[in-house]
Protein backbone atom coordinates (compact mmCIF):
# COMPACT_ATOMS: atom_id res chain seq x y z
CA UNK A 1 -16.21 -10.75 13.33
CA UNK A 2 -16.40 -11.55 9.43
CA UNK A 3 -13.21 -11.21 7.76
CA UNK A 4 -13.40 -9.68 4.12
CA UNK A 5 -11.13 -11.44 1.59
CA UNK A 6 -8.66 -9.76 -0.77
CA UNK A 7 -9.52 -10.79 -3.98
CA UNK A 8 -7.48 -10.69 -7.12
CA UNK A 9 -9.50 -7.67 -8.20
CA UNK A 10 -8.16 -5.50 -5.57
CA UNK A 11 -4.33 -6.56 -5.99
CA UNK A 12 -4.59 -5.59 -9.93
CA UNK A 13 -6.49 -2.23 -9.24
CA UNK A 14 -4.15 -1.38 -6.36
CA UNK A 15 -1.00 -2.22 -8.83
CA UNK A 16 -2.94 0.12 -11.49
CA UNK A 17 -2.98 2.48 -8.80
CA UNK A 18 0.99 2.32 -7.91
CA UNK A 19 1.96 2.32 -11.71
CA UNK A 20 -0.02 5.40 -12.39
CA UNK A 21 1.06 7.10 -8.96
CA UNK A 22 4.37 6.71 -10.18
CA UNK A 23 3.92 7.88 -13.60
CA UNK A 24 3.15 11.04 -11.95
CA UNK A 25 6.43 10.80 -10.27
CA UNK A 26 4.86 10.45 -6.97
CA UNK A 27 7.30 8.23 -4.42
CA UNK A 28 5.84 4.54 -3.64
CA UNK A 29 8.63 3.08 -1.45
CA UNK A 30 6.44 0.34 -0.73
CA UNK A 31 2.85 -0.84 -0.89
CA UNK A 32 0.95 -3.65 0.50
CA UNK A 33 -2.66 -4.89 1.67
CA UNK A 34 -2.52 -5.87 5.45
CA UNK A 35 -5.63 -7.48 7.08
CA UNK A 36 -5.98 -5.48 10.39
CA UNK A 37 -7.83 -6.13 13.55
CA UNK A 38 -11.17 -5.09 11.72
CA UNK A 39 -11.44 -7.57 9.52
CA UNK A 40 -11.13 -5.81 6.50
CA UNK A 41 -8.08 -5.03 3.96
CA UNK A 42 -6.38 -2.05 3.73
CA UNK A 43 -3.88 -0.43 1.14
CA UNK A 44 -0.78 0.61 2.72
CA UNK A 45 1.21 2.95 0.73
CA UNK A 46 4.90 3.98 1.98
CA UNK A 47 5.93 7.60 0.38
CA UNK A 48 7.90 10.22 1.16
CA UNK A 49 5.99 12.47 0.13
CA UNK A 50 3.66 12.05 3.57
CA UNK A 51 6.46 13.67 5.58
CA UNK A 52 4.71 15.65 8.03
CA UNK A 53 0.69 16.69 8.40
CA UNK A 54 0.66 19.06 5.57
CA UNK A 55 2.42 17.14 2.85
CA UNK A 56 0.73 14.22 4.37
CA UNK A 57 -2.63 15.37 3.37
CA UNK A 58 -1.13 17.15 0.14
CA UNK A 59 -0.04 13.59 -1.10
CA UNK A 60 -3.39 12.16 0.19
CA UNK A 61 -5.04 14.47 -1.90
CA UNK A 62 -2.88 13.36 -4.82
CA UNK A 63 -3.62 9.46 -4.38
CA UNK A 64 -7.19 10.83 -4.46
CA UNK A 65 -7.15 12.41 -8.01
CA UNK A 66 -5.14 9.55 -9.35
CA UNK A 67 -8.17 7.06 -8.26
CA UNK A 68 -10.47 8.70 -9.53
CA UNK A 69 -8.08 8.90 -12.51
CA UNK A 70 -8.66 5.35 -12.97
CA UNK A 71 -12.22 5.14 -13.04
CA UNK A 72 -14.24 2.75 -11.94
CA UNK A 73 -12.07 0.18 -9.60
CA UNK A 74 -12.23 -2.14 -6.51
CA UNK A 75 -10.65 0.28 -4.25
CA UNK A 76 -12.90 2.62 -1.88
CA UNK A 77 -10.18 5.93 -0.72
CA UNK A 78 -10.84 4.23 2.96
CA UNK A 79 -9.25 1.39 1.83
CA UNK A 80 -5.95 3.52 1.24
CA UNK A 81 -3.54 4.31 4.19
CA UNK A 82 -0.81 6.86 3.30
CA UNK A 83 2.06 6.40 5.73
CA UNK A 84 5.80 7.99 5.70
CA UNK A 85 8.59 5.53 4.82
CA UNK A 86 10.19 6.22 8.65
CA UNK A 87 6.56 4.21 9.53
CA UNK A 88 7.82 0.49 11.39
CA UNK A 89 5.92 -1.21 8.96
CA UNK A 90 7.14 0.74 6.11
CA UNK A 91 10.63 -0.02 7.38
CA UNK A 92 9.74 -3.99 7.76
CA UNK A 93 8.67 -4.24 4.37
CA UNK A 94 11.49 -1.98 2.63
CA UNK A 95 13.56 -4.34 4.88
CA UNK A 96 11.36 -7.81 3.38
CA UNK A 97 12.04 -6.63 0.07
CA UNK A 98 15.72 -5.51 0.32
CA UNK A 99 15.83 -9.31 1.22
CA UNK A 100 13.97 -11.53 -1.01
CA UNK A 101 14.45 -9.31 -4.26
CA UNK A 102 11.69 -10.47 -6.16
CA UNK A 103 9.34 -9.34 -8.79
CA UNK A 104 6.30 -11.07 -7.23
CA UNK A 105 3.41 -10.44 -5.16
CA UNK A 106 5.35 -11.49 -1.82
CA UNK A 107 1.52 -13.06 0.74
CA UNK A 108 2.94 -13.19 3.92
CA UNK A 109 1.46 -14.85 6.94
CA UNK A 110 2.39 -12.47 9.97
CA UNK A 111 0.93 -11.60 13.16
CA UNK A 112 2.76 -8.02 13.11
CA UNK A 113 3.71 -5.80 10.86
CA UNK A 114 5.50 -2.39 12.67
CA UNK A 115 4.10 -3.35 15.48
CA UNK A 116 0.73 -4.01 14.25
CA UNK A 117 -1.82 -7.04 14.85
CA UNK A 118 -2.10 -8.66 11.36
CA UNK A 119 -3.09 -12.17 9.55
CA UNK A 120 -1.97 -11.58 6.00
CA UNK A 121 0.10 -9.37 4.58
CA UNK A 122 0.55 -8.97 0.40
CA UNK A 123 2.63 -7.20 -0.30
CA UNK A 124 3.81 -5.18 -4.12
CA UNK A 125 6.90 -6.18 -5.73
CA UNK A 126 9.10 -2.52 -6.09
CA UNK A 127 7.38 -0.87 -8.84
CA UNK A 128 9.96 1.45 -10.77
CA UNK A 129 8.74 4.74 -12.18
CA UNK A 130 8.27 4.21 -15.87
């Protein structure tokens, strides 16, 4: 299986992404690109806001309209995966960054992130709303 690689491209246009989400007040607990057992990158983004099925398709709808926002940009909508912070891996990376406070890109090498098979993790520094 090829693996895709996350190029600096994607981090910037999925950090555009978070800043404008949370311009428009939308909740971004936590975000992060994990490489999954396909090969290919994916854009996790923790929210309350994807509480149950409705609002969970409600706020994927909203993530929606604020790519296309952006215009033209690196990141296809099935790159995005819009989980609730109660999520395992939401809770491991809340947990990573209640730990190692930075404001850095944090690449982690990991072979599971709530409970999934990974090889790379990056994941976003909190992003405050503005």
């Amino acid at each position: 299986m090829a693996q895709e690689i996350l190029v600096d491209k994607k981090l910037e246009d999925g950090e555009k992404l978070i800043r404008a989400l949370r311009a428009k007040n939308f909740d971004v607990a936590a975000a992060f690109w994990m490489q999954i057992d396909d090969g290919f990158w994916h854009l996790y983004l923790a929210s309350k806001a994807a509480e149950g099925a409705v609002a969970k398709s409600e706020a994927y709808d909203t993530v929606l309209a604020v790519l296309r926002q952006l215009g033209q940009t690196s990141i296809d909508p099935s790159d995005i995966t819009l989980i609730n912070t109660s999520k395992p891996a939401a809770k491991e990376v809340l947990d990573l960054q209640r730990q190692f406070p930075l404001n850095l890109y944090s690449r982690q090498r990991l072979r599971k992130l709530g409970g999934m098979r990974t090889g790379e993790a990056h994941i976003y520094p909190p992003i405050p709303a503005p």
